[in-house]
N, C-alpha and C. Protein backbone atom coordinates (compact mmCIF):
# COMPACT_ATOMS: atom_id res chain seq x y z
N UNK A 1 0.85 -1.17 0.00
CA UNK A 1 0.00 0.00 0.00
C UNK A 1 0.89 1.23 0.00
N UNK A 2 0.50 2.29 -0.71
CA UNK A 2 1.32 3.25 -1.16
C UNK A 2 0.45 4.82 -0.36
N UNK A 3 1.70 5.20 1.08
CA UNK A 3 0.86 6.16 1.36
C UNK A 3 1.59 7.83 0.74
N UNK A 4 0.61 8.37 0.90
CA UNK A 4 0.95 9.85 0.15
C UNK A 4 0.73 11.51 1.32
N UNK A 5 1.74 11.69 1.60
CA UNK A 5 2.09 12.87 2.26
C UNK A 5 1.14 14.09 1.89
N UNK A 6 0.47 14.64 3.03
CA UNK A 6 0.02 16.15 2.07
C UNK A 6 0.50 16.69 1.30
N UNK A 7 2.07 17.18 1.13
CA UNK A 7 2.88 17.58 0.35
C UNK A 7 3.09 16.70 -0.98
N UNK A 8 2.62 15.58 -1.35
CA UNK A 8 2.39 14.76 -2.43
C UNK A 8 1.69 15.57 -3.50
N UNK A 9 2.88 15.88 -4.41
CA UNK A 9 2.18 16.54 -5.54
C UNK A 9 1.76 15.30 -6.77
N UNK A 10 1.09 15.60 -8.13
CA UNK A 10 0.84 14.67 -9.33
C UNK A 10 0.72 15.91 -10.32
N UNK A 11 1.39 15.83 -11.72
CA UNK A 11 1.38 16.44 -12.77
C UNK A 11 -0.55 16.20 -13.41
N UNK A 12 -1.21 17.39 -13.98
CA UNK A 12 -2.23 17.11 -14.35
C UNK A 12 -2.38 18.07 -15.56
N UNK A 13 -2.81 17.24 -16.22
CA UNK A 13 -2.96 17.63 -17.82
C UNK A 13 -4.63 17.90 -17.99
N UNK A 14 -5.19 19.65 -17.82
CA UNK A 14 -6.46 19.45 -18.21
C UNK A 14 -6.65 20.41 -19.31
N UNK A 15 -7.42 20.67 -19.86
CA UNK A 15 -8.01 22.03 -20.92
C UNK A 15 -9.10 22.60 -20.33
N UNK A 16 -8.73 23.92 -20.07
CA UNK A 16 -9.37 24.55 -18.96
C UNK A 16 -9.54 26.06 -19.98
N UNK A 17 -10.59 25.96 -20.58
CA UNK A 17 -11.37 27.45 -21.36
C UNK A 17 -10.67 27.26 -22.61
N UNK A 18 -10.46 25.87 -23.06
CA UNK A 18 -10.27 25.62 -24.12
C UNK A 18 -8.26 25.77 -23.95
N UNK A 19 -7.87 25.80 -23.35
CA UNK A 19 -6.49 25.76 -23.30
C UNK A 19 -6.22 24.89 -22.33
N UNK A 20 -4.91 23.69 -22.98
CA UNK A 20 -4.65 22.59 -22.06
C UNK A 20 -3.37 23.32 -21.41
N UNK A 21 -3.40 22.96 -20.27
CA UNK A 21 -2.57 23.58 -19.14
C UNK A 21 -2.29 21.99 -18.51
N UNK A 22 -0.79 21.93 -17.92
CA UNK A 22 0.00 21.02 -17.08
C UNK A 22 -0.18 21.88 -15.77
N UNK A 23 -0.33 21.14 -15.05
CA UNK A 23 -0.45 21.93 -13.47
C UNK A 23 0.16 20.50 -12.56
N UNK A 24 1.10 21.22 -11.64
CA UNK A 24 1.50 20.21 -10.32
C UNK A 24 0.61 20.56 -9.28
N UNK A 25 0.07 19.65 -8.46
CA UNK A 25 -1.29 20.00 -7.76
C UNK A 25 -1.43 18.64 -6.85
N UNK A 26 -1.33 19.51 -5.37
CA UNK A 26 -1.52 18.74 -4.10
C UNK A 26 -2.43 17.81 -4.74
N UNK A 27 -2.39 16.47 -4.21
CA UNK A 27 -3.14 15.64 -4.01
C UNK A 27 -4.74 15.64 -3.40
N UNK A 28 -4.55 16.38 -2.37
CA UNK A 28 -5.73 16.63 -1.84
C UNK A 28 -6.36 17.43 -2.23
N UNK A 29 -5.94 18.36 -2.64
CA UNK A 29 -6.80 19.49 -3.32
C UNK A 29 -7.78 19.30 -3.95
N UNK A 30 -9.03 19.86 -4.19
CA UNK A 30 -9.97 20.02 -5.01
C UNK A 30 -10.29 20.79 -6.34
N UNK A 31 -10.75 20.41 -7.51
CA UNK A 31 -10.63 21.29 -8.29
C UNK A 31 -11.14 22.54 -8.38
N UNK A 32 -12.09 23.04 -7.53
CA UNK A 32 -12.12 24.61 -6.75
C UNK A 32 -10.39 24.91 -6.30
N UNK A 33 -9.98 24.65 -5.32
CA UNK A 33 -8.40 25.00 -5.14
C UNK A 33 -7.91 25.01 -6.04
N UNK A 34 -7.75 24.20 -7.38
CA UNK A 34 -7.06 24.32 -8.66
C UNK A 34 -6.96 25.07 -9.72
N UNK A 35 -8.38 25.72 -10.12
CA UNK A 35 -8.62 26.57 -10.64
C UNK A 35 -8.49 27.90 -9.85
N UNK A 36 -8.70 27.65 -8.50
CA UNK A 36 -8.60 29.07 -8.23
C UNK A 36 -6.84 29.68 -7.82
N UNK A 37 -6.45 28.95 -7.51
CA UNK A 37 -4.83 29.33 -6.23
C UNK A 37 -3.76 28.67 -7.32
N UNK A 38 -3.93 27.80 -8.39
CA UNK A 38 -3.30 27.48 -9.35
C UNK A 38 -2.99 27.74 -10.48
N UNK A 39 -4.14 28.07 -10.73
CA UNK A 39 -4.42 28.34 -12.36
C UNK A 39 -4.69 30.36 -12.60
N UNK A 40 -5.27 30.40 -11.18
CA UNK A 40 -5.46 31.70 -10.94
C UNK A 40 -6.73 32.41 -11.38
N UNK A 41 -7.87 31.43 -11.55
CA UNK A 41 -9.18 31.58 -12.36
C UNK A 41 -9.81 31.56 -11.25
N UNK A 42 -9.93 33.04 -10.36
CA UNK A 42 -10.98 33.53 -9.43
C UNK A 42 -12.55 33.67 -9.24
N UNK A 43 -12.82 33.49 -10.78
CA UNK A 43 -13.92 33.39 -10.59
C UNK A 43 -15.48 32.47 -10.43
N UNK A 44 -14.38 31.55 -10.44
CA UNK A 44 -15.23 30.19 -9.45
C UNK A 44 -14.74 30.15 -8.43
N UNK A 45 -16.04 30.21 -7.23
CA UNK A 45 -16.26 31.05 -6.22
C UNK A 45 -16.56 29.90 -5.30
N UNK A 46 -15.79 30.44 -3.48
CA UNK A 46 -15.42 29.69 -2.84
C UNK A 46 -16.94 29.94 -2.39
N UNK A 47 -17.88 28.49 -2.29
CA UNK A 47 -18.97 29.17 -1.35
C UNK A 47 -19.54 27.80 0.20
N UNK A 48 -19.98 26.99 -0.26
CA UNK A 48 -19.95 26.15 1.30
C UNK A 48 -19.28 25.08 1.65
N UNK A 49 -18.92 24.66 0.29
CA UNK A 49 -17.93 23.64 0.17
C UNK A 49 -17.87 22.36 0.83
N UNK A 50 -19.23 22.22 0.54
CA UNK A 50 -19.85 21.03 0.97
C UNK A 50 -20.99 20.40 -0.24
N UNK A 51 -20.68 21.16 -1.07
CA UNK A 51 -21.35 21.16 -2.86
C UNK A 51 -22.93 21.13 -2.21
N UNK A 52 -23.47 21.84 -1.69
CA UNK A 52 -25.07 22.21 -1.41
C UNK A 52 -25.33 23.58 -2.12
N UNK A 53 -24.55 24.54 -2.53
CA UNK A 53 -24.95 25.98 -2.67
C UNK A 53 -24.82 26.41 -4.44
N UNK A 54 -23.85 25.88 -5.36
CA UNK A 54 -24.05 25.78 -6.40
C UNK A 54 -22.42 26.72 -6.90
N UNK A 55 -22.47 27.47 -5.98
CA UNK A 55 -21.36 28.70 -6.16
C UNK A 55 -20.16 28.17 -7.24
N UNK A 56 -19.54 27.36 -6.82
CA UNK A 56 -18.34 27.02 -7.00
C UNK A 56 -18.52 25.91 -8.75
N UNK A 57 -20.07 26.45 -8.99
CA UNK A 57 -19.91 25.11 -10.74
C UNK A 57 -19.17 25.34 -11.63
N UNK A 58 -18.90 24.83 -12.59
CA UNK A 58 -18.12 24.86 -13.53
C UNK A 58 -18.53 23.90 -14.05
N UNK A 59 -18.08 23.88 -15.79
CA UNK A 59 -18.72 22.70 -16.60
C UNK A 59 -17.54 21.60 -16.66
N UNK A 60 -17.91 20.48 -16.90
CA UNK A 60 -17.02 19.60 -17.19
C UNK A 60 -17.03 18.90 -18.26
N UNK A 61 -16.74 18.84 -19.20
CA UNK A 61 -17.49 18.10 -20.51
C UNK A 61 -18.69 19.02 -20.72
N UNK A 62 -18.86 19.86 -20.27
CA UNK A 62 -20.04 20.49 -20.51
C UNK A 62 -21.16 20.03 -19.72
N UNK A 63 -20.85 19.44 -18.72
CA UNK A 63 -22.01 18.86 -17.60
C UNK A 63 -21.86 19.99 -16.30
N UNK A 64 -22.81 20.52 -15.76
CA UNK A 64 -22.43 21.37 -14.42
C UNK A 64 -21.75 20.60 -13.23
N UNK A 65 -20.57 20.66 -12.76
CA UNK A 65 -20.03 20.38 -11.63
C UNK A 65 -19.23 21.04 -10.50
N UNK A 66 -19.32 20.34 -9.27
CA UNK A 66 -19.63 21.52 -7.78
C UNK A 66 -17.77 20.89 -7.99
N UNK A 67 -17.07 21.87 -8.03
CA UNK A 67 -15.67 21.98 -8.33
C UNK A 67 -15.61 21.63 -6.76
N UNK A 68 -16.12 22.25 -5.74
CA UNK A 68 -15.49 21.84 -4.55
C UNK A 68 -15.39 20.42 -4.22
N UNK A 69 -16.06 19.75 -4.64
CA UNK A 69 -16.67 18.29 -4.14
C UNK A 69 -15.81 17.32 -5.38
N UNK A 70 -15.43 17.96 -7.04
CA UNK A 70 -14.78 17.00 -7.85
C UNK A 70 -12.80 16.95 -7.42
N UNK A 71 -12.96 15.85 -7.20
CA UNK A 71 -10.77 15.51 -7.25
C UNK A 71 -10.27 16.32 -8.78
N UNK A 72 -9.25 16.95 -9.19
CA UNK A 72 -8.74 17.00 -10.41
C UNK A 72 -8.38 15.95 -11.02
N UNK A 73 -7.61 14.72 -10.19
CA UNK A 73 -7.21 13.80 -10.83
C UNK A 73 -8.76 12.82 -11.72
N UNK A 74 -9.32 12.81 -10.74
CA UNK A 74 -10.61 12.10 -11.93
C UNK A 74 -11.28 13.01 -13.13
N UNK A 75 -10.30 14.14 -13.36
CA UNK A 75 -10.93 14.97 -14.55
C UNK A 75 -9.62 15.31 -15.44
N UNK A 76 -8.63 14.54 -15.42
CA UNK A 76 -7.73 14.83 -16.08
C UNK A 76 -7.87 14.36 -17.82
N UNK A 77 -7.53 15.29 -18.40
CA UNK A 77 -7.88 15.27 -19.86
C UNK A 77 -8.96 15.45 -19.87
N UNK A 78 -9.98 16.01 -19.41
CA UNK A 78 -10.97 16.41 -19.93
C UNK A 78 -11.36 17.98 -20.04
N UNK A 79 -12.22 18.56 -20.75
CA UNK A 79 -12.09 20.23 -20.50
C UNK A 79 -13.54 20.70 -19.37
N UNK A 80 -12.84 21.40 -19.08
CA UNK A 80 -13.33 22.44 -17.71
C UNK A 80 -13.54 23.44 -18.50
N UNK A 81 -14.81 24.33 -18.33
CA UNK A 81 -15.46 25.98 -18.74
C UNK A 81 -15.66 26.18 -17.43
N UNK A 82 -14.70 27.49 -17.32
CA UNK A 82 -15.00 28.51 -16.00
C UNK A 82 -15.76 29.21 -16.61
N UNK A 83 -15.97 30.37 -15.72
CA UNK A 83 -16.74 31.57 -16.13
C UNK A 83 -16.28 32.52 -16.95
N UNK A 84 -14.58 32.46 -16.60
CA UNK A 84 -13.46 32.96 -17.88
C UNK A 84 -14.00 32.83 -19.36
N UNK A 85 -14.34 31.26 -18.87
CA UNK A 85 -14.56 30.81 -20.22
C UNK A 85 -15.43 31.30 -21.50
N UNK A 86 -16.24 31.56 -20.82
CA UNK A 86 -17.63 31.84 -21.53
C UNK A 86 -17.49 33.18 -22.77
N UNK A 87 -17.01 34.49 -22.49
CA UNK A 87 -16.79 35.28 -23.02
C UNK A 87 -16.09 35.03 -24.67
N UNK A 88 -16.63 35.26 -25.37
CA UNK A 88 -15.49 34.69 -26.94
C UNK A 88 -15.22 36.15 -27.81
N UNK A 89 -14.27 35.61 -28.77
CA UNK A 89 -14.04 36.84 -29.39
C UNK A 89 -14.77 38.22 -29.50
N UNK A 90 -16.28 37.42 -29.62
CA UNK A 90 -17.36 38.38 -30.33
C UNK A 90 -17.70 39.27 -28.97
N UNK A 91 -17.51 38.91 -27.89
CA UNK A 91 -17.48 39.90 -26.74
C UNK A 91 -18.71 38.63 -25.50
N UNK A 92 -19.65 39.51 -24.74
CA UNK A 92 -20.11 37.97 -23.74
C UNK A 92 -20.91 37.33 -24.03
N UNK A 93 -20.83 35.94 -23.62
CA UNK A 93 -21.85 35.37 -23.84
C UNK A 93 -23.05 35.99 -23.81
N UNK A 94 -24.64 35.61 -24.35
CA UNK A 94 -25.71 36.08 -24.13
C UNK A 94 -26.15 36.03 -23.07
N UNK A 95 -25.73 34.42 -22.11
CA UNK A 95 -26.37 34.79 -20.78
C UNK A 95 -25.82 35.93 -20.15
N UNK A 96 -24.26 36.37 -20.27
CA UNK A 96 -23.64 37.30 -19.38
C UNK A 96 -24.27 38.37 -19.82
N UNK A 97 -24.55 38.66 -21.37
CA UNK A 97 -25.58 39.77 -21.51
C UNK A 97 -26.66 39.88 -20.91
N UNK A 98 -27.34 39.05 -20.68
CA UNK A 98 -28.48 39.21 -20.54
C UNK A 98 -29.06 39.36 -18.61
N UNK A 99 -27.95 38.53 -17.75
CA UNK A 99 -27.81 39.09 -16.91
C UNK A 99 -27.72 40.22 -16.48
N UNK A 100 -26.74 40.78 -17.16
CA UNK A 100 -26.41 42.39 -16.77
C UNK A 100 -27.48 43.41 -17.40
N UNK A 101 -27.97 42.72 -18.03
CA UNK A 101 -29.49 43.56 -19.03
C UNK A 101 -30.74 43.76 -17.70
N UNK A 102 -30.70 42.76 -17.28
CA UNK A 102 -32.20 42.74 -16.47
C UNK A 102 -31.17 42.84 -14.87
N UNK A 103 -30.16 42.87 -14.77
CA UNK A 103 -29.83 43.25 -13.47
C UNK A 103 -30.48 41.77 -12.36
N UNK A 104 -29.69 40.58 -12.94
CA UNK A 104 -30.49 39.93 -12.40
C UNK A 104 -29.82 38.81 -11.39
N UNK A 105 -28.37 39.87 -10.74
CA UNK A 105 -27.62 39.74 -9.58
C UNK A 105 -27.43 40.95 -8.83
N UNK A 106 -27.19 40.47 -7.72
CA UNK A 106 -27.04 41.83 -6.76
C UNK A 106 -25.50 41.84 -6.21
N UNK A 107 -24.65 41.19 -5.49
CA UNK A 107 -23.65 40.94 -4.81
C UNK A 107 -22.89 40.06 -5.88
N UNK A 108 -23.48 38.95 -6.86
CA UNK A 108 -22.30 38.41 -7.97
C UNK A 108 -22.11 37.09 -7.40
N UNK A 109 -21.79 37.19 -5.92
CA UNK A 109 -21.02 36.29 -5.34
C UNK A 109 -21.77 34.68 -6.08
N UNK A 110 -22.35 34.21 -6.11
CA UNK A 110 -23.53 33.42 -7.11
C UNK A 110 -23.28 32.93 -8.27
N UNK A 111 -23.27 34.81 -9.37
CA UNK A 111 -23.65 34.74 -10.50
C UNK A 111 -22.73 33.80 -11.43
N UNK A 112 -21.59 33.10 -11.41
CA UNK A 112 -20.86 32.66 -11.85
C UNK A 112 -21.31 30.79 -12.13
N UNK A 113 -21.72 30.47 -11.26
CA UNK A 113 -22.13 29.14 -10.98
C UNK A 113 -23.77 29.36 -11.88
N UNK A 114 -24.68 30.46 -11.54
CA UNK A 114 -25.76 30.11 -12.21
C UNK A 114 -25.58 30.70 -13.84
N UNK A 115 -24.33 31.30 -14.17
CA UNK A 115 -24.07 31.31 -15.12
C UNK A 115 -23.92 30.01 -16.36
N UNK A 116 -22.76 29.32 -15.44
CA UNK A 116 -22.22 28.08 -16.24
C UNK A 116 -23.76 27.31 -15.76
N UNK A 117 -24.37 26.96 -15.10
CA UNK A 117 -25.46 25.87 -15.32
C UNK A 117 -26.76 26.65 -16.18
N UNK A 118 -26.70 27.64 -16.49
CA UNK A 118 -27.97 27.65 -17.50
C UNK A 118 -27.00 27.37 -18.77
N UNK A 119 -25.77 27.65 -18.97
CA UNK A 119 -25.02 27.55 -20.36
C UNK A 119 -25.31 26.20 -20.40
N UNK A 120 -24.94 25.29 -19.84
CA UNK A 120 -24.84 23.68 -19.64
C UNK A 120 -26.83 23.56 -20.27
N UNK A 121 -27.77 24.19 -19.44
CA UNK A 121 -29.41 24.34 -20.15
C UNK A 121 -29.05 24.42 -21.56
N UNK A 122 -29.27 25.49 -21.52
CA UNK A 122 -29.17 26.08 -23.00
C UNK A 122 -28.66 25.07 -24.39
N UNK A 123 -26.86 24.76 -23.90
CA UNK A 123 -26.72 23.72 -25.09
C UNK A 123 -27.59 22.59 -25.35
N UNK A 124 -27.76 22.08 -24.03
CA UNK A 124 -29.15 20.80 -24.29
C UNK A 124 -30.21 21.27 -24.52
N UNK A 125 -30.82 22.32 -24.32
CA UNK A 125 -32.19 22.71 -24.40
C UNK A 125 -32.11 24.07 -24.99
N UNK A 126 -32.35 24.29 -26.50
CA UNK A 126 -32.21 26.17 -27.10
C UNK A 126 -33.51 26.57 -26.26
N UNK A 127 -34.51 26.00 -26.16
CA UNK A 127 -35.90 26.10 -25.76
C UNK A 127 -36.56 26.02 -24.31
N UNK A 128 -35.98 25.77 -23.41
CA UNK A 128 -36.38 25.59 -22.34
C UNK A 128 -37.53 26.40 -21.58
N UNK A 129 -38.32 25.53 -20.77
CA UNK A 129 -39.92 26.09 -20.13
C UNK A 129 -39.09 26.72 -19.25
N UNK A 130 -40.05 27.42 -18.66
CA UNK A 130 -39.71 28.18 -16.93
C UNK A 130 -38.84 26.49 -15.87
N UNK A 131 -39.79 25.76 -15.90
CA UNK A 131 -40.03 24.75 -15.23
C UNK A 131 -38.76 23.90 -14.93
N UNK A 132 -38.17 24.16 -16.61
CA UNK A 132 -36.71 23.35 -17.06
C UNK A 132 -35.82 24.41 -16.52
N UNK A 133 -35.73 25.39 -16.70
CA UNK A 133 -34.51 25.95 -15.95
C UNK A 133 -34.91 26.40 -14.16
N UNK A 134 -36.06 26.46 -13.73
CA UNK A 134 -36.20 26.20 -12.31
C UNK A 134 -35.38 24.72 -12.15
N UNK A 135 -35.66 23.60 -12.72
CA UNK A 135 -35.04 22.54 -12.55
C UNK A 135 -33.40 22.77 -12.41
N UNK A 136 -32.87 23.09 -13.85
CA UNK A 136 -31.50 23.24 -14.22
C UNK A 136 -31.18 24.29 -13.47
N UNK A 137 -31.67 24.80 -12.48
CA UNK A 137 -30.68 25.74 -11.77
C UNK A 137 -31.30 25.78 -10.22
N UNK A 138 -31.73 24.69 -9.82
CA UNK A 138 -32.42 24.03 -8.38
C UNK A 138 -30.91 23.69 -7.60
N UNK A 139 -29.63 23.37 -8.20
CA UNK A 139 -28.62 23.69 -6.89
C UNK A 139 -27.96 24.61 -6.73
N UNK A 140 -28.75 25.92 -7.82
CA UNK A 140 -27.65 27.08 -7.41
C UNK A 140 -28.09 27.71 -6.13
N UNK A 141 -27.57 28.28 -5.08
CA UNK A 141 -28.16 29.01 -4.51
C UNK A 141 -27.90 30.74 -4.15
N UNK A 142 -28.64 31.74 -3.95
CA UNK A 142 -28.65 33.13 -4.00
C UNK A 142 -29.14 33.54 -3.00
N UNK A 143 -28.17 34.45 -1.68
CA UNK A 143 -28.56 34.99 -0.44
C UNK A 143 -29.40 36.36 -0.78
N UNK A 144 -29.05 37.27 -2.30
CA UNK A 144 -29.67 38.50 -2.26
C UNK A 144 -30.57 38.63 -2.98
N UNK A 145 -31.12 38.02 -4.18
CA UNK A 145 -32.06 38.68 -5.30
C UNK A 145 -32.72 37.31 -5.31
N UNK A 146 -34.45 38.05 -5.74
CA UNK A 146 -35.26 36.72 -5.78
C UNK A 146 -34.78 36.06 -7.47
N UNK A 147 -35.19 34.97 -7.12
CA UNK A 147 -34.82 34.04 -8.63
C UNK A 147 -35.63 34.62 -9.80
N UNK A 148 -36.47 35.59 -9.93
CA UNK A 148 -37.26 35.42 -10.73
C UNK A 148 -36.71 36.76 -11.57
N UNK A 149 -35.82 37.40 -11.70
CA UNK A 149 -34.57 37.97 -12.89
C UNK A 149 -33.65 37.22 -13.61
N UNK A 150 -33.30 36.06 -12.81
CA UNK A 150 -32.33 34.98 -12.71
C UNK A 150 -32.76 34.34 -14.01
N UNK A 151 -34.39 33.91 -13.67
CA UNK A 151 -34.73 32.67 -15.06
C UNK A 151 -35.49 33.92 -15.86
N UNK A 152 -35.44 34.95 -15.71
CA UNK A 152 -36.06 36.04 -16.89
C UNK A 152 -34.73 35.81 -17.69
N UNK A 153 -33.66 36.07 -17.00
CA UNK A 153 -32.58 36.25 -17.68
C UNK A 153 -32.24 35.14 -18.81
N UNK A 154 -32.19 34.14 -18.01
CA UNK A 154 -32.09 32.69 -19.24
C UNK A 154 -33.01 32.86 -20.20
N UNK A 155 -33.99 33.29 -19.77
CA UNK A 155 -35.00 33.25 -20.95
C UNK A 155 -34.94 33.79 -22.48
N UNK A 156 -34.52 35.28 -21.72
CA UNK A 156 -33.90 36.20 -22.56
C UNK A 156 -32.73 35.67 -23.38
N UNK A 157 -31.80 35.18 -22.84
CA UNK A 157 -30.59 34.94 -23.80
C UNK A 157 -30.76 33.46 -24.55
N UNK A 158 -31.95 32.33 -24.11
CA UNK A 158 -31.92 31.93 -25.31
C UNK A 158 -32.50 32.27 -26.23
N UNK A 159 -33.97 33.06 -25.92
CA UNK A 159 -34.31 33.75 -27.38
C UNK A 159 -33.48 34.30 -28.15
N UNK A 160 -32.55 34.83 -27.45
CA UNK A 160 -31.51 35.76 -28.24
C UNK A 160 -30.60 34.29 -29.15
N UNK A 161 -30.27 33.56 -28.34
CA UNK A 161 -29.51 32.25 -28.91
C UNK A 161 -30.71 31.39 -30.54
N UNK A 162 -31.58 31.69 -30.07
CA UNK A 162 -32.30 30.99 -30.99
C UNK A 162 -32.46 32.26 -32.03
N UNK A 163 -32.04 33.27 -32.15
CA UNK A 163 -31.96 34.33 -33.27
C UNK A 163 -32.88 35.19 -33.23
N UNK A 164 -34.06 34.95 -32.62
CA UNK A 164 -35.19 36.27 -31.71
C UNK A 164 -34.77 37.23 -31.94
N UNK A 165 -35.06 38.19 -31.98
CA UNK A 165 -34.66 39.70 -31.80
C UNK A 165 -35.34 40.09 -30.57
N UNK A 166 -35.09 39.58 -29.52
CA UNK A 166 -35.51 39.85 -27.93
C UNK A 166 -34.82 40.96 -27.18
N UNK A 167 -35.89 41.90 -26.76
CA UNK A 167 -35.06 42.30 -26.01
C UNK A 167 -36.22 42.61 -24.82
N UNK A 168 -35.56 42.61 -23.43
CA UNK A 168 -36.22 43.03 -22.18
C UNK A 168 -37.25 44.24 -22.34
N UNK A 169 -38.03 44.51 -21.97
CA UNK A 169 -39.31 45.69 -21.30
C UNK A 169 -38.21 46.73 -21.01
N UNK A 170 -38.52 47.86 -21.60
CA UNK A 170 -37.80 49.01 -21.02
C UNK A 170 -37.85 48.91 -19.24
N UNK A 171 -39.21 48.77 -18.57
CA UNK A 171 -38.95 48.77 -17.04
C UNK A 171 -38.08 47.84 -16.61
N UNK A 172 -37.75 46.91 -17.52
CA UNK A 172 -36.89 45.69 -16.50
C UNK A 172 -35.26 45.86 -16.69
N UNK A 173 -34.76 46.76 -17.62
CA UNK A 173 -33.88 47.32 -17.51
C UNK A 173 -33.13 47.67 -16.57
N UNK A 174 -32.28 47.27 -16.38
CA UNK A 174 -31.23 47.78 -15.13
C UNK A 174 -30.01 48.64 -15.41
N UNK A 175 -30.68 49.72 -16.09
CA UNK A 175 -29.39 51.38 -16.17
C UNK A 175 -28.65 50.53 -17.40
N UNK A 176 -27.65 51.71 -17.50
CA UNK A 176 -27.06 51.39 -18.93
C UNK A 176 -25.69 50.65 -18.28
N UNK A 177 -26.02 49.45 -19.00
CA UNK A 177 -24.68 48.25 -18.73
C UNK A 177 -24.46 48.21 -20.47
């Protein structure tokens, strides 16, 4: 039996926002610690770390996962989307638009995790009911703003994804972002 020191590092080969990165990385660590104190990608967010609150998701294959709760080593070679991620040439994603359109975070601390799990919606579903993204976003959780900007917001950016020419109610506007 082969025991391993905290100080036990392992080389890990992942693609993380579409770029494969080698990282040496405690053993114990979690891939929340990895992305964040390693890689230096802050914005998956430390939140109970007990994977109940949603904070800390990130996609994995494009599946939503509670980074605090996944090992790196069981995700090696595969790609990780932070919240980094999301943004592409053409400037932000639609959900990040569309968030900041309807103002449909208050503190942020959150918005990152219910970001990547409606993206994770969206690719499986261009179409989704209220019902489906209440579902697809049932482990995020939010101490300041009620949910119901949150799934306006998804709503909004897949119409926009499905080529709609959508845009929010002048009242639901939140100032010029």
């Amino acid at each position: 039996m082969r025991i391993y020191s905290p100080e036990t590092t392992v080389a890990l080969r992942l693609t993380v926002n579409g770029e494969t990165r080698t990282v040496s990385v405690a053993l114990h660590h979690t891939l929340l610690e990895v992305l964040r104190e390693d890689l230096g990608l802050t914005g998956t967010k430390h939140g109970c770390e007990l994977g109940e609150c949603g904070t800390c998701t990130v996609l994995v294959d494009g599946r939503p996962v509670l980074s605090c709760l996944a090992i790196p080593a069981a995700i090696e070679g595969r790609n990780v989307t932070t919240v980094e991620g999301m943004e592409t040439a053409r400037g932000l994603h639609p959900l990040q638009r569309s968030f900041a359109d309807l103002g449909a975070a208050q503190c942020g601390y959150c918005t990152p995790g219910f970001l990547l799990a409606a993206m994770a919606l969206l690719e499986e579903s261009p179409d989704p009911s209220r019902e489906e993204i209440v579902e697809a976003l049932g482990g995020n959780l939010c101490r300041c703003t009620g949910y119901l900007k949150i799934y306006e917001a998804v709503e909004l950016a897949a119409a926009r994804m499905r080529g709609e020419n959508a845009e929010p109610a002048p009242e639901t506007l939140y100032g010029d972002v």
